[in-house]
N, C-alpha and C. Protein backbone atom coordinates (compact mmCIF):
# COMPACT_ATOMS: atom_id res chain seq x y z
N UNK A 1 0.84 -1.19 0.00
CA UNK A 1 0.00 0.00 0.00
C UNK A 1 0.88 1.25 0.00
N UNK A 2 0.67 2.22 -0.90
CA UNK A 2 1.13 3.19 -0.35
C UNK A 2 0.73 4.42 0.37
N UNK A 3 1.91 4.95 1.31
CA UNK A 3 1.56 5.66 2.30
C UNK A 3 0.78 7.04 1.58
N UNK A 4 0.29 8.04 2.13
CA UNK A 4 -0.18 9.13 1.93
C UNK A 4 0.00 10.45 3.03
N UNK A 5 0.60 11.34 2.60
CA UNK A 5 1.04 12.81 3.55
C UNK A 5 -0.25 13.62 2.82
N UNK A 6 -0.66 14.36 3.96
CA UNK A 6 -1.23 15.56 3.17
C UNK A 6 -0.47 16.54 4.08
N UNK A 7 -0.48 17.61 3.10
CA UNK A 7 0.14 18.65 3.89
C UNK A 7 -0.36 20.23 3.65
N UNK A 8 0.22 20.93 3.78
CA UNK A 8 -0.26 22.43 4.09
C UNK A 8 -1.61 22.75 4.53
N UNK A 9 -1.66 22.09 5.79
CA UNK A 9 -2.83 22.40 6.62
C UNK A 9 -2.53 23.61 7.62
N UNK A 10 -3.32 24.49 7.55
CA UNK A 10 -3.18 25.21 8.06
C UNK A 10 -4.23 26.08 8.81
N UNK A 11 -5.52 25.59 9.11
CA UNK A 11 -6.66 25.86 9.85
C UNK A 11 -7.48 24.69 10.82
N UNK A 12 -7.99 24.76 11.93
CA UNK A 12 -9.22 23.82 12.63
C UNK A 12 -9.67 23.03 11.86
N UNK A 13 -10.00 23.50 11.16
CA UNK A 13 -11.49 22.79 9.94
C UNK A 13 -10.44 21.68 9.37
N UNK A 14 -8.98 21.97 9.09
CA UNK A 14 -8.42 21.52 8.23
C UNK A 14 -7.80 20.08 9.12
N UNK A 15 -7.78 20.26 10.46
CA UNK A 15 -7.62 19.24 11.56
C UNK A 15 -8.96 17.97 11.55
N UNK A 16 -10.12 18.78 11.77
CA UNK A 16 -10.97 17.54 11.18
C UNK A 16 -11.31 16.42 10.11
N UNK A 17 -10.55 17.53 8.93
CA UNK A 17 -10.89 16.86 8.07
C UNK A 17 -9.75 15.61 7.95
N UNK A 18 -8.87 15.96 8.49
CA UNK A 18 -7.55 14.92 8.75
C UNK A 18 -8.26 13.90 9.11
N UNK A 19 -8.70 14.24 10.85
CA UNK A 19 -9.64 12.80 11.58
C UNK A 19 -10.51 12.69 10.85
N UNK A 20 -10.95 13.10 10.14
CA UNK A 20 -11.85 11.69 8.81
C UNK A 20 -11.46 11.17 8.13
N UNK A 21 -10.56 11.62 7.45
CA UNK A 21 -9.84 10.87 6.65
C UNK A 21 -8.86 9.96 6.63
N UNK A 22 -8.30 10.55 7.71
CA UNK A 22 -7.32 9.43 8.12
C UNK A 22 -5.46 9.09 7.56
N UNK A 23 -5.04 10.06 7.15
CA UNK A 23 -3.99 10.12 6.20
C UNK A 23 -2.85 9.33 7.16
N UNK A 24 -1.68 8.58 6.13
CA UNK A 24 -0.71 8.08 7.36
C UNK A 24 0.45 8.99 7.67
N UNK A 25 0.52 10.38 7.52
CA UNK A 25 1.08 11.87 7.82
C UNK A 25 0.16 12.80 7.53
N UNK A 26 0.55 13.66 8.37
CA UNK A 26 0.04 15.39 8.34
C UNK A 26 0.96 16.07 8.23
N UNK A 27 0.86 17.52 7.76
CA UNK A 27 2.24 18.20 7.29
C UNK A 27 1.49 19.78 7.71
N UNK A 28 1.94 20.62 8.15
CA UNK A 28 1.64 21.88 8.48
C UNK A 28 3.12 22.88 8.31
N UNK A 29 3.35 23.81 7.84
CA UNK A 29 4.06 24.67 7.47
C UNK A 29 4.47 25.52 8.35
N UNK A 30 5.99 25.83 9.15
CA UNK A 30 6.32 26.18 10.01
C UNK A 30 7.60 27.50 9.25
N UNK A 31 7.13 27.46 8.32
CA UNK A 31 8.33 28.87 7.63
C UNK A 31 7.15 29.98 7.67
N UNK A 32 7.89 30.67 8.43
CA UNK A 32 7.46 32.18 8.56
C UNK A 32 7.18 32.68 7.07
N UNK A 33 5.82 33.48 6.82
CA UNK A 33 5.10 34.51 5.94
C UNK A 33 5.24 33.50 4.47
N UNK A 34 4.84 32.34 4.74
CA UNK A 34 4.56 31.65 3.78
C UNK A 34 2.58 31.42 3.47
N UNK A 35 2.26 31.47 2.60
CA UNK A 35 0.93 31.63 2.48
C UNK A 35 0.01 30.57 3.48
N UNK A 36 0.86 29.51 3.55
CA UNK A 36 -0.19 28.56 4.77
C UNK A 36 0.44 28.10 6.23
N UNK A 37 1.36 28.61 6.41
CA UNK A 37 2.07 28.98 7.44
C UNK A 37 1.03 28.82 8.89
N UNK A 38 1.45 28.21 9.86
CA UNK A 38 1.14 28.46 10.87
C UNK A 38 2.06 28.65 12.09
N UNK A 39 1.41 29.19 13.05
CA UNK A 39 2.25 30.15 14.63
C UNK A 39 2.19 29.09 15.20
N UNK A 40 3.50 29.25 16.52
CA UNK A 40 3.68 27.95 17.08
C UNK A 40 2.55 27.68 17.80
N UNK A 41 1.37 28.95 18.10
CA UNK A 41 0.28 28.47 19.04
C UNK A 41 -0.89 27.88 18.39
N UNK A 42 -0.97 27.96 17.34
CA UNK A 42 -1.37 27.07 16.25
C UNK A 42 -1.30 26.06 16.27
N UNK A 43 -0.01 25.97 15.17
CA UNK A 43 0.76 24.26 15.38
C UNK A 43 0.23 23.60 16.81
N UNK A 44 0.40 23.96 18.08
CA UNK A 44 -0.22 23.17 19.54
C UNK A 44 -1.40 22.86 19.46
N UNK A 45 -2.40 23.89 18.93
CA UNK A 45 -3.74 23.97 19.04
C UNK A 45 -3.96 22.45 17.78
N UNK A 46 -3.33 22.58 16.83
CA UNK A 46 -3.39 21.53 15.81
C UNK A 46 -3.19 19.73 16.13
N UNK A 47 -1.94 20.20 16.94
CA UNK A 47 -1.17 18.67 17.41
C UNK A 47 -2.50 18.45 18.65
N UNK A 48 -2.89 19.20 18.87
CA UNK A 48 -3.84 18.42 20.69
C UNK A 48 -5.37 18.03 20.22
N UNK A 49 -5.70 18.86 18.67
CA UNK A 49 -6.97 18.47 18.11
C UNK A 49 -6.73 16.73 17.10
N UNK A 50 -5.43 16.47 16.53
CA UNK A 50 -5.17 15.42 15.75
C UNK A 50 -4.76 14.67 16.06
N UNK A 51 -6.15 13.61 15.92
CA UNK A 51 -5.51 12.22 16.19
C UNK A 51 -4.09 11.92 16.30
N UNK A 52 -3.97 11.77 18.13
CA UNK A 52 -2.70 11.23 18.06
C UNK A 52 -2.11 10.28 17.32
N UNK A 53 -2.81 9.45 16.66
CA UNK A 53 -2.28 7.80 15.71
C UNK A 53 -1.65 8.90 14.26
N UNK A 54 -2.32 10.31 14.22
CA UNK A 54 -1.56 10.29 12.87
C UNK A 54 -0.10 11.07 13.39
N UNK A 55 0.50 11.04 12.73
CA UNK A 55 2.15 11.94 13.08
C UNK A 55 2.30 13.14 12.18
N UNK A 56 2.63 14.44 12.63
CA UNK A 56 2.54 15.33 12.53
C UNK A 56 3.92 15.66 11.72
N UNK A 57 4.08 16.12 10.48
CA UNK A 57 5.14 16.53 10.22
C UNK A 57 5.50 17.98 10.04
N UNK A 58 6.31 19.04 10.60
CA UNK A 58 6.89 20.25 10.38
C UNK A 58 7.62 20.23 9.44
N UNK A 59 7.31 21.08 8.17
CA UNK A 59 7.86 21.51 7.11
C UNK A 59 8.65 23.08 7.31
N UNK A 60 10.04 22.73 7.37
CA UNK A 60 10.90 24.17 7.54
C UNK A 60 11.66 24.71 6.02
N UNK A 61 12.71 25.59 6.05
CA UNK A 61 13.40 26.27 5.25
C UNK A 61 14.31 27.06 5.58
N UNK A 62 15.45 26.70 5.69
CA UNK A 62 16.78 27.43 5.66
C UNK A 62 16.57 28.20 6.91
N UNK A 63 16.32 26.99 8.28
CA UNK A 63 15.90 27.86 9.22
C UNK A 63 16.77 26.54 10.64
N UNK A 64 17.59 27.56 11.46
CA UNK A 64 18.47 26.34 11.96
C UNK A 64 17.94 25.54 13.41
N UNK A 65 18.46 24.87 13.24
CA UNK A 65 18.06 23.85 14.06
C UNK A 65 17.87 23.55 15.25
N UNK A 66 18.44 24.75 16.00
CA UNK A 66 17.59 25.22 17.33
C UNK A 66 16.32 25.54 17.10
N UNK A 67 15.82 26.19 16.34
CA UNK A 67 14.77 26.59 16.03
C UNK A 67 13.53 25.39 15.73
N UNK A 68 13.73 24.64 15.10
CA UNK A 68 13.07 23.45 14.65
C UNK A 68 13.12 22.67 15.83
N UNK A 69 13.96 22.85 16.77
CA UNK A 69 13.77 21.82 17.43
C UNK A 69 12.85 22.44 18.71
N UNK A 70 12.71 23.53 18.53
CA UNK A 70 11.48 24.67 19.65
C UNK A 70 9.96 23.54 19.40
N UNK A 71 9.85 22.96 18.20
CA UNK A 71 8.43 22.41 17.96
C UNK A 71 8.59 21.03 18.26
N UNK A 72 9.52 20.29 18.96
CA UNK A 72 9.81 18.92 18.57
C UNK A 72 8.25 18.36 19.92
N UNK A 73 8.13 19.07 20.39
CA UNK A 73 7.08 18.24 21.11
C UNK A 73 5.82 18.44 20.34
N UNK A 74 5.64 18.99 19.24
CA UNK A 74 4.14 19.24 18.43
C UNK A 74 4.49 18.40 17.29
N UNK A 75 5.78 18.10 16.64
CA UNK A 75 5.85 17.34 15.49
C UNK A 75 6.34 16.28 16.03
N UNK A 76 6.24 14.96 15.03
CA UNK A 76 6.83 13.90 14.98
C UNK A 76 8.27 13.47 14.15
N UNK A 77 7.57 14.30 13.36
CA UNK A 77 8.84 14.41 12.15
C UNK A 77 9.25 15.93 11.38
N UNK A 78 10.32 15.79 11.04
CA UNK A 78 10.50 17.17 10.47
C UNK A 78 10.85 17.29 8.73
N UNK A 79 10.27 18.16 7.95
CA UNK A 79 10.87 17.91 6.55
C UNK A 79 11.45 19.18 6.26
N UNK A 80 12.83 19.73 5.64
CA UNK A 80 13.45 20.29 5.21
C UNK A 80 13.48 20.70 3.91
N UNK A 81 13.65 21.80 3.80
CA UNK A 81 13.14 22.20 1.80
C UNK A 81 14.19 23.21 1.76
N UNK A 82 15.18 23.26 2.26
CA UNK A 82 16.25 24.45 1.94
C UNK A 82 18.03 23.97 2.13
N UNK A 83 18.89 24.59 2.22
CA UNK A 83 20.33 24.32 2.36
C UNK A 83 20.66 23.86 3.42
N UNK A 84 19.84 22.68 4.31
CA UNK A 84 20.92 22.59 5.95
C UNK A 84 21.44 21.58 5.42
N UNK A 85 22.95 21.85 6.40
CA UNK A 85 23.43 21.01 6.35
C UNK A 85 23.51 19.64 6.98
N UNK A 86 24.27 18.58 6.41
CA UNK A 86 24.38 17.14 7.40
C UNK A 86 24.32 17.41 9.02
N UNK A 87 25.02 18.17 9.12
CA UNK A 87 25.24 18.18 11.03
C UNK A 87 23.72 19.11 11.36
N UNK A 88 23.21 19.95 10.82
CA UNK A 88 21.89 20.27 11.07
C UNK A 88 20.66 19.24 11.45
N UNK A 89 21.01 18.50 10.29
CA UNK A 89 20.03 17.58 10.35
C UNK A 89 20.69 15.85 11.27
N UNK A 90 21.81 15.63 11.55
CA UNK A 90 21.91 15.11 12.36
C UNK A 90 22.00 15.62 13.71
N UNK A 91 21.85 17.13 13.91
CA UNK A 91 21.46 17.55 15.66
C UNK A 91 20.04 17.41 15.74
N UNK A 92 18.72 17.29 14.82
CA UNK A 92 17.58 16.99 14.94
C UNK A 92 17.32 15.71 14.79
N UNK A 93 17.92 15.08 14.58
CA UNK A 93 17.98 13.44 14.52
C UNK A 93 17.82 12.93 15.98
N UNK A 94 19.45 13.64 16.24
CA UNK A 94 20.06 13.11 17.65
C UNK A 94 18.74 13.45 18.68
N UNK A 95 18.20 14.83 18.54
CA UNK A 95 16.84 15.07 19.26
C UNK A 95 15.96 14.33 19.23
N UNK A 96 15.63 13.00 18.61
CA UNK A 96 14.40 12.53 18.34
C UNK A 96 13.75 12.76 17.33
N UNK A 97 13.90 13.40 16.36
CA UNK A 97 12.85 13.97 15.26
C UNK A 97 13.46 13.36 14.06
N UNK A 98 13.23 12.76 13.26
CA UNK A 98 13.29 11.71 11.67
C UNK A 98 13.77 13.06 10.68
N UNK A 99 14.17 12.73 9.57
CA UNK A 99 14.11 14.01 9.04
C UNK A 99 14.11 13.28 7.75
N UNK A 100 13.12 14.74 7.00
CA UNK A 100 12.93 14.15 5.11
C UNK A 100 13.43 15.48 4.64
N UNK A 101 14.57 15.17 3.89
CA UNK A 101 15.49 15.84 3.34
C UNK A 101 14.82 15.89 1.53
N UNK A 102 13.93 17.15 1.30
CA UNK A 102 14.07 17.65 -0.27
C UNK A 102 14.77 17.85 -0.94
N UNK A 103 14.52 17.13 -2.12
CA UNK A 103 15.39 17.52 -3.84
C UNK A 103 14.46 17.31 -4.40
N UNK A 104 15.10 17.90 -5.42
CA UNK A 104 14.93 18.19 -7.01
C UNK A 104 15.04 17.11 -7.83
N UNK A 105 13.92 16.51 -8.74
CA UNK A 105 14.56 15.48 -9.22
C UNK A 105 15.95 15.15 -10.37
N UNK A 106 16.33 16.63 -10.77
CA UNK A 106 17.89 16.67 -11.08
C UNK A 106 18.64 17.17 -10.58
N UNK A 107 18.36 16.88 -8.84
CA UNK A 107 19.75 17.30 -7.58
C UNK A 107 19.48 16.69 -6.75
N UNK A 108 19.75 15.10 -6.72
CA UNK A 108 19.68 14.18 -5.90
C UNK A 108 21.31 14.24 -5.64
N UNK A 109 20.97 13.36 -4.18
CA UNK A 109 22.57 13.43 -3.42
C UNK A 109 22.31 12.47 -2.55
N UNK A 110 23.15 11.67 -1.58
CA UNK A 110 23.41 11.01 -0.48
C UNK A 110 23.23 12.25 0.22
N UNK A 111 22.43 11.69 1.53
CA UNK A 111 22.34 12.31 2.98
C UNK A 111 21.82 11.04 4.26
N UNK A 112 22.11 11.92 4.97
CA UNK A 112 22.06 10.99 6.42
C UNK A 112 20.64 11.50 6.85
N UNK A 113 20.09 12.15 6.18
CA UNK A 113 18.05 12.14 6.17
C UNK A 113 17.75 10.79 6.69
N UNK A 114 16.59 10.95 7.09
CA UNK A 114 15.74 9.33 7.50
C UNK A 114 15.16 9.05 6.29
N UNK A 115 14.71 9.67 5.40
CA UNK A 115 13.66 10.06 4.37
C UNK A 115 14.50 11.15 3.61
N UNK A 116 14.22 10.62 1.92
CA UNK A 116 14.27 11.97 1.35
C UNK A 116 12.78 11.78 0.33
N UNK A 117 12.75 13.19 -0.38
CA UNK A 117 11.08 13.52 -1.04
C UNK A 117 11.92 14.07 -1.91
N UNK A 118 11.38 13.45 -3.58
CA UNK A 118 11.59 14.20 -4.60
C UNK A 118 10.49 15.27 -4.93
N UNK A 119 10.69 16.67 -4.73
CA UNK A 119 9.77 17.77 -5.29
C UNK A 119 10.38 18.45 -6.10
N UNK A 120 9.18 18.63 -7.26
CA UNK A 120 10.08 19.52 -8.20
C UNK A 120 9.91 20.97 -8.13
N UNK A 121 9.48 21.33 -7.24
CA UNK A 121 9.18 23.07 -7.27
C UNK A 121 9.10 23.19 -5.45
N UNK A 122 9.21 22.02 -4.60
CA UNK A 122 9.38 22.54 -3.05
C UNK A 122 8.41 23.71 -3.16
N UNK A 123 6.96 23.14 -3.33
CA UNK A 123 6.06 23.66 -2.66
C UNK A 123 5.17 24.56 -3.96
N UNK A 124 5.37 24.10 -4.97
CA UNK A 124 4.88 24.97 -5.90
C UNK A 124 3.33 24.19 -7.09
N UNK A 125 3.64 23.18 -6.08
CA UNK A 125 2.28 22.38 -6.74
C UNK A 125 2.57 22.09 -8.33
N UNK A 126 3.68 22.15 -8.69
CA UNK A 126 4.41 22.08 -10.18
C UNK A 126 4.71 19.77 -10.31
N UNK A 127 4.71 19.36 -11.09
CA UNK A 127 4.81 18.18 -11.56
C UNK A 127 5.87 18.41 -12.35
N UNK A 128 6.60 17.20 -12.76
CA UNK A 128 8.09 17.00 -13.29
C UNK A 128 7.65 15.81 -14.41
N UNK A 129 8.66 15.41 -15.00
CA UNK A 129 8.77 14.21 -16.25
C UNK A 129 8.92 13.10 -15.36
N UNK A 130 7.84 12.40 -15.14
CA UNK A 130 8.02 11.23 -14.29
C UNK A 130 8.50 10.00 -15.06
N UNK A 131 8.16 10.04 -16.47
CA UNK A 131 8.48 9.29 -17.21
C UNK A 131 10.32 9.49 -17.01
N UNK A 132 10.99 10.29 -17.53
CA UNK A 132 12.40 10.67 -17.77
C UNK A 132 12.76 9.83 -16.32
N UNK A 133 12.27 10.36 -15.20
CA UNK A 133 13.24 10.26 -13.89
C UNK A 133 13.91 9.22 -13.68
N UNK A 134 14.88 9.03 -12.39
CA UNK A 134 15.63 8.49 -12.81
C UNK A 134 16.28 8.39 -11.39
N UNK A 135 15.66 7.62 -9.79
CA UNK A 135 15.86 8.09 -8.78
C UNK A 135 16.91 7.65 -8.42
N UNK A 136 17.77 8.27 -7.95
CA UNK A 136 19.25 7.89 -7.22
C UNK A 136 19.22 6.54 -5.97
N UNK A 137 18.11 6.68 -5.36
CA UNK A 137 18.30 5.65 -4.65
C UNK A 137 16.49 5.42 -4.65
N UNK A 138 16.14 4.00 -3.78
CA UNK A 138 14.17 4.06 -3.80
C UNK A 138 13.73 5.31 -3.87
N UNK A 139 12.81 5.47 -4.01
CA UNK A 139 11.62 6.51 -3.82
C UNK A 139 11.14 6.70 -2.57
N UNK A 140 11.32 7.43 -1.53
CA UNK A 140 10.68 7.35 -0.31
C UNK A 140 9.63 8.11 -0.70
N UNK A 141 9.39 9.16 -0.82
CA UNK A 141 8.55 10.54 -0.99
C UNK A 141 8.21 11.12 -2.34
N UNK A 142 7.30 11.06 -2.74
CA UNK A 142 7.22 12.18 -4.00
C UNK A 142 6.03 13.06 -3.91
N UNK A 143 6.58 14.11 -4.21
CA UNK A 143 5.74 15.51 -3.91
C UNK A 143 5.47 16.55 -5.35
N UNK A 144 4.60 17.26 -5.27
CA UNK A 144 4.75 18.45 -6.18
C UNK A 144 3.45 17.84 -7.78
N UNK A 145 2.59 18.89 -7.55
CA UNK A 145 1.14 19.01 -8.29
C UNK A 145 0.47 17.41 -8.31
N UNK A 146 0.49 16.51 -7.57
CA UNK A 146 0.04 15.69 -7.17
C UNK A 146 -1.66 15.68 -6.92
N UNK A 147 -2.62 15.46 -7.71
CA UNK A 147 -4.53 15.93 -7.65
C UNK A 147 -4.84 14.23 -7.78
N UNK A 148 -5.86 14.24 -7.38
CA UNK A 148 -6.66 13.01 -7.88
C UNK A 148 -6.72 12.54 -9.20
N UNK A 149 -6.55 13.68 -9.99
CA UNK A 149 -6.31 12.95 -11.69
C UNK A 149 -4.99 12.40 -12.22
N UNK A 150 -3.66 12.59 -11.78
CA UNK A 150 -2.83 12.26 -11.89
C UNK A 150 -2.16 11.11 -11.04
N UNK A 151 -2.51 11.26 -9.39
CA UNK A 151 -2.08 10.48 -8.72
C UNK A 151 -2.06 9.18 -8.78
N UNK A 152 -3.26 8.35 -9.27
CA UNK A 152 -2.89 6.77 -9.58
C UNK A 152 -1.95 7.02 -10.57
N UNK A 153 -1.60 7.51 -11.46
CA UNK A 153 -0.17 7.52 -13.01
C UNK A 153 1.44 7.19 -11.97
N UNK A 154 0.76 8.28 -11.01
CA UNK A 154 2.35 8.71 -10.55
C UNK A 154 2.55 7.80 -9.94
N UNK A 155 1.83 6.88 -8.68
CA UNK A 155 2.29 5.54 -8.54
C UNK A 155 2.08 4.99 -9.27
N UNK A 156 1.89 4.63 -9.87
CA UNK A 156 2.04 3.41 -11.35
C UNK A 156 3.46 3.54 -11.75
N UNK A 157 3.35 4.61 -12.08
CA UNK A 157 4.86 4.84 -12.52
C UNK A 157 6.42 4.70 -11.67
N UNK A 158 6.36 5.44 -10.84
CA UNK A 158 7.31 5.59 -9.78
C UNK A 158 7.34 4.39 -8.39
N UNK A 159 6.02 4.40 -8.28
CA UNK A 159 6.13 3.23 -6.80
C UNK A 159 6.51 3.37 -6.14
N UNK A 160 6.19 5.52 -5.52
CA UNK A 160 7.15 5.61 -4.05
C UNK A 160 6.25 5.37 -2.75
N UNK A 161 6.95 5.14 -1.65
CA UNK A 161 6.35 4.90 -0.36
C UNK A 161 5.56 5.27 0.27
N UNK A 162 5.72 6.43 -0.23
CA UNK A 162 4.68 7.63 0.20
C UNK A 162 4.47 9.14 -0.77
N UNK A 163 3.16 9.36 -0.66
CA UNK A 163 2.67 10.57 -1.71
C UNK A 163 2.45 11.69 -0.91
N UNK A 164 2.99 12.80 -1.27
CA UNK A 164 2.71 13.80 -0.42
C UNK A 164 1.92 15.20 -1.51
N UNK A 165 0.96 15.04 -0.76
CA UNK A 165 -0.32 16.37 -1.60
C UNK A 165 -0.54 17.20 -0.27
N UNK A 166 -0.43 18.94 -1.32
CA UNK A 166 -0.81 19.80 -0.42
C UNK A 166 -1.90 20.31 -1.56
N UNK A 167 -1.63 21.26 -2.59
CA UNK A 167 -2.82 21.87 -2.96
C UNK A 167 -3.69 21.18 -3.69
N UNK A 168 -3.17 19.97 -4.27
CA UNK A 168 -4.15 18.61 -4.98
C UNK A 168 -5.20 18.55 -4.49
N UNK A 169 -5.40 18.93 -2.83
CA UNK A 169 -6.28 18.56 -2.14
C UNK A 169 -7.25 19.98 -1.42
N UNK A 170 -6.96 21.37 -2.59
CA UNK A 170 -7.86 22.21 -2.27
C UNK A 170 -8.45 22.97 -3.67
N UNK A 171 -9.42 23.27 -3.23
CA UNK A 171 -10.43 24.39 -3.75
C UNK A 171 -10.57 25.91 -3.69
N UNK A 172 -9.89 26.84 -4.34
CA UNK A 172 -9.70 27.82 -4.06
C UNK A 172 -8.92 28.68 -2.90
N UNK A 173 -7.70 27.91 -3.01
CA UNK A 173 -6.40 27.33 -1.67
C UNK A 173 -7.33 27.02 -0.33
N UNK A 174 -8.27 26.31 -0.45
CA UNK A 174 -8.72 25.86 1.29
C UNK A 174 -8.71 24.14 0.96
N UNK A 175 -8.83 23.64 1.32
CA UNK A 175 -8.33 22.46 1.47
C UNK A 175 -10.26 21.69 1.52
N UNK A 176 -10.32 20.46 0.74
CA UNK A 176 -11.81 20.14 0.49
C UNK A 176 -11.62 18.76 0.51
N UNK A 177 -12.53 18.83 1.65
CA UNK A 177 -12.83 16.95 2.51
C UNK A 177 -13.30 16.12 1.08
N UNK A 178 -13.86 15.93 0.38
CA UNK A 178 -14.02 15.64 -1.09
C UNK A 178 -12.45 15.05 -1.78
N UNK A 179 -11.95 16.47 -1.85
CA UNK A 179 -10.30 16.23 -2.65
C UNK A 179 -9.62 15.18 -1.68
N UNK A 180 -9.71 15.35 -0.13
CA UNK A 180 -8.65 14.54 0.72
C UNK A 180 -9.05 13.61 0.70
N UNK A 181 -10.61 13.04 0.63
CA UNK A 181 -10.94 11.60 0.62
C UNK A 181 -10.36 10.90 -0.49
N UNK A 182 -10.62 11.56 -1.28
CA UNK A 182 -10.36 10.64 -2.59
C UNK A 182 -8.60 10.26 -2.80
N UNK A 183 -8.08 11.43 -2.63
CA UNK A 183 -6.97 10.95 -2.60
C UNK A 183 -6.05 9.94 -1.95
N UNK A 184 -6.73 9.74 -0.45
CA UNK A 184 -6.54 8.89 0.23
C UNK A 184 -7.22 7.62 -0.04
N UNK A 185 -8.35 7.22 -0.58
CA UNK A 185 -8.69 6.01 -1.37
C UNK A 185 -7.87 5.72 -2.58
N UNK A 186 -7.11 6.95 -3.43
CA UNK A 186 -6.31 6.29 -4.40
C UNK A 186 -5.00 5.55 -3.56
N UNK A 187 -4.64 6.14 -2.79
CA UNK A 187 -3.22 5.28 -2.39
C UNK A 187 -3.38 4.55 -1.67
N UNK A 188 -4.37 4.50 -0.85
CA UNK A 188 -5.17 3.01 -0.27
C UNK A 188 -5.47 1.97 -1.44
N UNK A 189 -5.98 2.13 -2.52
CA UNK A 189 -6.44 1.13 -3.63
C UNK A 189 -4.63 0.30 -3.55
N UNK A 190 -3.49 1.23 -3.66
CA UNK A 190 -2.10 0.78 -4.22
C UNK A 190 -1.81 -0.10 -3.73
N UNK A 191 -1.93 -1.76 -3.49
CA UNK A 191 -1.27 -2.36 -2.94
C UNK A 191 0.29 -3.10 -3.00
């Protein structure tokens, strides 16, 4: 089966619709003055409304690792979309927190990540030549313009572990219990 992230949640409403649906990650946006961004009193208010069974992932950016690690009791995991380095991400390791290290699918690299996610626009809801690709090591993660019409192709094609959708799964950037169900029945169908 493959796994399913949804991410850029960033309201109450958007917490329920999680506990219905049921995704096997949540992802909420922890980079300052980003359009779905949420405050750390947020993020709390988020982690104490969501099902504890799902795990919470913090999405950062070129933001160091003291800092990330201010949320380690609201996230489970942390994902990275900017320049840290190895020892960054092995002082959040050493803390307890997993880390999914972003690329590009033509700037793959070895890292000491727990997880890495191929995105091709880190956050831009943009899709890549899935056909061409060409992954350096398995597929843990694949991210980027990921909707219900494409998503069975992209596992078909690729066969990564886990799918990660943020705007696939909204309607006029709010996020629609409709879009998240379904998407989560396509990667449930994947066995």
């Amino acid at each position: 089966m493959t796994l399913i992230k949804l991410c850029g949640n960033f309201r109450l409403q958007d917490v329920d619709y999680l506990n219905d649906v049921r995704p096997d990650l949540a992802g909420i946006i922890l980079v300052p003055n980003k359009r779905r961004s949420v405050s750390l009193a947020l993020a709390q208010k988020m982690r104490s409304q969501l099902d504890e069974k799902i795990p919470l992932v913090g999405v950062f950016l070129n933001q160091d690792a003291n800092e990330i690690l201010t949320y380690r009791k609201i996230v489970q995991m942390v994902q990275l979309h900017g320049n840290e380095t190895e020892q960054e991400i092995r002082k959040i390791q050493k803390a307890g927190l997993p880390v999914i290290k972003v690329m590009k699918p033509d700037h793959q690299y070895k890292t000491q990540a727990t997880r890495r996610m191929i995105d091709a626009g880190a956050g831009s809801g943009k899709t890549f030549d899935w056909k061409k690709f060409q992954p350096l090591e398995s597929l843990d993660f694949l991210a980027g313009g990921l909707t219900p019409d494409n998503l069975q192709q992209a596992i078909s094609l690729l066969k990564p572990k886990v799918v990660d959708i943020s705007s696939g799964t909204e309607c006029n950037g709010i996020k629609n219990l409709e879009k998240m169900r379904e998407v989560v029945r396509i990667a449930r169908s994947n066995k």
